[in-house]
C-alpha atoms as a PDB file:
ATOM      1  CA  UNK A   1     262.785  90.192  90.172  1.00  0.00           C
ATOM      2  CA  UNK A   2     260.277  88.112  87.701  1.00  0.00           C
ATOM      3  CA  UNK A   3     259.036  84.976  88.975  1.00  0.00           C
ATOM      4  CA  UNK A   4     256.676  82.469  87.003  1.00  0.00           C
ATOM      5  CA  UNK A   5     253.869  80.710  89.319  1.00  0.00           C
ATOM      6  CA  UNK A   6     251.798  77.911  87.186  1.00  0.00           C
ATOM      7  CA  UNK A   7     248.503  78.567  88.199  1.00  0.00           C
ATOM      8  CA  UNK A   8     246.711  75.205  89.224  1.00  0.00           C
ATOM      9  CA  UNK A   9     244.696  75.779  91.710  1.00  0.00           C
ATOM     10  CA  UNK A  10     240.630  76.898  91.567  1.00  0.00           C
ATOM     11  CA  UNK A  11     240.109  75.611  88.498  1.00  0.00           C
ATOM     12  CA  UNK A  12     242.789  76.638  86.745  1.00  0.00           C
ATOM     13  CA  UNK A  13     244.890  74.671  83.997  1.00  0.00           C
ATOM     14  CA  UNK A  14     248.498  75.641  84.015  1.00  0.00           C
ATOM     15  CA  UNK A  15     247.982  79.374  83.467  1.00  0.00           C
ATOM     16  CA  UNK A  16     251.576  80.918  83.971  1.00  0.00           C
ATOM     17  CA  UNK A  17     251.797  84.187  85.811  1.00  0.00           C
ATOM     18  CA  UNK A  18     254.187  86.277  86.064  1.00  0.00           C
ATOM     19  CA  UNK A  19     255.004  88.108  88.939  1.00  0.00           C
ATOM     20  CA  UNK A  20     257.568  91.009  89.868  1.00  0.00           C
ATOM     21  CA  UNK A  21     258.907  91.276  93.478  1.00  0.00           C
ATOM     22  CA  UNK A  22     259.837  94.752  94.917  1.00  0.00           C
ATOM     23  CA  UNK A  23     263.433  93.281  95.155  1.00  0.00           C
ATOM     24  CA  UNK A  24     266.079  92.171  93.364  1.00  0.00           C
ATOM     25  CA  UNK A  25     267.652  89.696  95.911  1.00  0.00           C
ATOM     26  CA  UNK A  26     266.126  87.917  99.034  1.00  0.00           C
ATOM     27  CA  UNK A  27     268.029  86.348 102.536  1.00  0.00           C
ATOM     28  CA  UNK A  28     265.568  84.242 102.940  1.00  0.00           C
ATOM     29  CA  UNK A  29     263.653  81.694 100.209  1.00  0.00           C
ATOM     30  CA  UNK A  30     260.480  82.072 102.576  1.00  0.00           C
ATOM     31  CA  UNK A  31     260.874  85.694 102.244  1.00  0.00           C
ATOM     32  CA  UNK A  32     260.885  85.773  98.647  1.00  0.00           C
ATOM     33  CA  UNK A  33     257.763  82.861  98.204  1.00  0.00           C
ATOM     34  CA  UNK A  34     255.868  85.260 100.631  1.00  0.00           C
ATOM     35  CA  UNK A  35     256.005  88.730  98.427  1.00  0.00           C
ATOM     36  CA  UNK A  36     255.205  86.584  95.181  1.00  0.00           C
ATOM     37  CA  UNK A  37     251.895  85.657  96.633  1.00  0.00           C
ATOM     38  CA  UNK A  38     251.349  89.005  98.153  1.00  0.00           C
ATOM     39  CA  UNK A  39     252.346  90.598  94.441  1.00  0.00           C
ATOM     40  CA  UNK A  40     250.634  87.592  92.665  1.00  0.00           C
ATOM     41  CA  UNK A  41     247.215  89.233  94.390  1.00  0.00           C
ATOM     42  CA  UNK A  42     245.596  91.723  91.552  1.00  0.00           C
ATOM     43  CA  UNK A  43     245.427  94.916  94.054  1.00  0.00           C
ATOM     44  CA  UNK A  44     248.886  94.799  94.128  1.00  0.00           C
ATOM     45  CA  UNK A  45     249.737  93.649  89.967  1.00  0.00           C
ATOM     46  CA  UNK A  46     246.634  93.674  88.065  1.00  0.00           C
ATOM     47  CA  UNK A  47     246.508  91.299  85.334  1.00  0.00           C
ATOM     48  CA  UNK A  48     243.865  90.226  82.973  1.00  0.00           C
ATOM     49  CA  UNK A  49     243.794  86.707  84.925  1.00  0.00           C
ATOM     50  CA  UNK A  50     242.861  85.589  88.727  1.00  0.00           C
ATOM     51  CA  UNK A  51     245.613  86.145  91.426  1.00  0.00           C
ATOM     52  CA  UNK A  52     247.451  84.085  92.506  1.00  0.00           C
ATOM     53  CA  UNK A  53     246.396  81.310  95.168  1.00  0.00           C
ATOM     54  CA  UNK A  54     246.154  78.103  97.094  1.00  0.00           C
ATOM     55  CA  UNK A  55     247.384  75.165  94.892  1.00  0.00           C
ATOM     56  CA  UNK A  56     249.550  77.130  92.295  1.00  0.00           C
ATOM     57  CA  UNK A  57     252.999  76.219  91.734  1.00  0.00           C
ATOM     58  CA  UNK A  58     256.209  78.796  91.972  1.00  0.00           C
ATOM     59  CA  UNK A  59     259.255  78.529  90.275  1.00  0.00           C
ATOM     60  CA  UNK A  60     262.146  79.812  91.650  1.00  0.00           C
ATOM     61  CA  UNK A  61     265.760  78.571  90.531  1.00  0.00           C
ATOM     62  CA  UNK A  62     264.233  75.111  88.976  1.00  0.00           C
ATOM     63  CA  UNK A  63     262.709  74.578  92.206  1.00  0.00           C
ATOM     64  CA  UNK A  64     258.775  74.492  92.671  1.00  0.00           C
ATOM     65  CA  UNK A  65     257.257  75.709  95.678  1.00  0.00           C
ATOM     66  CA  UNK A  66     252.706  74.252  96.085  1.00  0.00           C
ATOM     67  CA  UNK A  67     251.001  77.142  97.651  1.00  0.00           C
ATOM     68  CA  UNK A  68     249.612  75.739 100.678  1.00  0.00           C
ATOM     69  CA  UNK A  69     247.421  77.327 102.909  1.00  0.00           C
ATOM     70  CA  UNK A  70     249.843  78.382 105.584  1.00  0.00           C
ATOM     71  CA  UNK A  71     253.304  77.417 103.787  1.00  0.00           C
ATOM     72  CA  UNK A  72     254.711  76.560 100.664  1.00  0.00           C
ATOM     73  CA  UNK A  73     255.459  72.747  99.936  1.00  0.00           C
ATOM     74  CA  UNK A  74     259.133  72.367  98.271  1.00  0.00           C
ATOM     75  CA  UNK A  75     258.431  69.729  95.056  1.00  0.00           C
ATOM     76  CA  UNK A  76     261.095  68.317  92.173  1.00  0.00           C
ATOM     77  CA  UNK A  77     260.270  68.743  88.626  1.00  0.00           C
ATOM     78  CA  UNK A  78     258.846  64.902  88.924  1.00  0.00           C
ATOM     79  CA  UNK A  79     256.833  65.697  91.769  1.00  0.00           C
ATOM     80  CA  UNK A  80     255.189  68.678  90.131  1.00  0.00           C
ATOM     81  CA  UNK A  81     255.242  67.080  86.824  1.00  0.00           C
ATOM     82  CA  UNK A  82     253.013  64.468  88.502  1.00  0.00           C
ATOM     83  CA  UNK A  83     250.797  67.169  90.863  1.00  0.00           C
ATOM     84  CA  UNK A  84     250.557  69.587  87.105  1.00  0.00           C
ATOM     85  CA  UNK A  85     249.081  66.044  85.608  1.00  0.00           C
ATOM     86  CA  UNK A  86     246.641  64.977  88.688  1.00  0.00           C
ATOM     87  CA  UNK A  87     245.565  68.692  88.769  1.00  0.00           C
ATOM     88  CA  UNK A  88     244.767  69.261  85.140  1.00  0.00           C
ATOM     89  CA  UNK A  89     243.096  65.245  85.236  1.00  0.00           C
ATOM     90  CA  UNK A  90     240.837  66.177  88.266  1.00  0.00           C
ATOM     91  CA  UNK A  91     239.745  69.204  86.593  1.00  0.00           C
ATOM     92  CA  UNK A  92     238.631  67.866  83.538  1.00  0.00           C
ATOM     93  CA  UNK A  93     236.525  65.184  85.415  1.00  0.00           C
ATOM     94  CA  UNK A  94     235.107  67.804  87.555  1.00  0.00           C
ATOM     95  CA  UNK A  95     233.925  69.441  84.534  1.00  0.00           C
ATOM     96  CA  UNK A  96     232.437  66.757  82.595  1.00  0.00           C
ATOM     97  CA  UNK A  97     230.843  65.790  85.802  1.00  0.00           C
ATOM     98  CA  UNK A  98     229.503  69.056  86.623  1.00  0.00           C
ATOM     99  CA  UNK A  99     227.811  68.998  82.948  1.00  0.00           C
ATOM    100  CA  UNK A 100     226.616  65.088  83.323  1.00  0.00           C
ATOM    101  CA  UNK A 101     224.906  66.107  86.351  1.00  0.00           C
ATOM    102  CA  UNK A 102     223.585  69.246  84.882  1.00  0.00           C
ATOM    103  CA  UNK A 103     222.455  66.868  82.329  1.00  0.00           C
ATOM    104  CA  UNK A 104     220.705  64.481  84.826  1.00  0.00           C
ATOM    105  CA  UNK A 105     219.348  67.227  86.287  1.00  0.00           C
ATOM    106  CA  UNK A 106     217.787  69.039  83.703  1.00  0.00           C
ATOM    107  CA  UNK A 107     216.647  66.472  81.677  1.00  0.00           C
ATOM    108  CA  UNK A 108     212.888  66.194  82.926  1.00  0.00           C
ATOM    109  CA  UNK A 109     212.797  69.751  82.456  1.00  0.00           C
ATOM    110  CA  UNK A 110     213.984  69.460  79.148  1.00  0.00           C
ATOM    111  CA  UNK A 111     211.615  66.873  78.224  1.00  0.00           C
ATOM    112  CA  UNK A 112     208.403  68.395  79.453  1.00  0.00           C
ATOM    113  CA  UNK A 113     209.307  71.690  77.744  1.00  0.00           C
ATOM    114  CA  UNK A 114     209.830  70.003  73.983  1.00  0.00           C
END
């Protein structure tokens, strides 16, 4: 079975992964959720992108599951739509803070080597 997870966590911007399970049918949601992280990890399905982890999103059957770091948070598309939006915003602030501060940092440095 393919599954999609939207990879939002560590940094990442909405990345989608796919990942194939061992099985073709599950008892058990939890059951399935489980195997996609373990097959999501790059031992197991290498891909040219980071495994998946804490804070990504799966989709299974229009539902969408947050990785947590012991379960897996059920969310509807307008919860997620709003999580996928707050993610990808605290990113980018992260990263234009990271480089103001490298700025502010570095700037003396700068200065006295010119």
């Amino acid at each position: 079975m393919k599954i999609n997870v939207i990879l939002l966590g560590l940094g990442c911007r909405g990345e989608i992964r796919e990942v194939n399970t061992l099985q073709d049918k599950y008892s058990k949601e939890s059951n399935l959720l489980c195997d996609v992280f373990q097959y999501g990890q790059n031992e197991f399905q290498s891909q040219p992108m980071r495994s998946v982890s804490v804070g990504d999103v799966i989709i299974v059957n229009d539902s969408y599951y947050k990785i947590r770091s012991f379960k897996f948070d059920k969310m509807n598309q307008e919860e997620f739509e709003d999580y996928k939006e707050q993610t990808i915003k605290d990113e980018i602030e992260r990263d234009n803070m990271d480089w103001v501060s490298f700025i502010k940092e570095n700037r003396w440095n700068i200065d006295k080597d010119l």
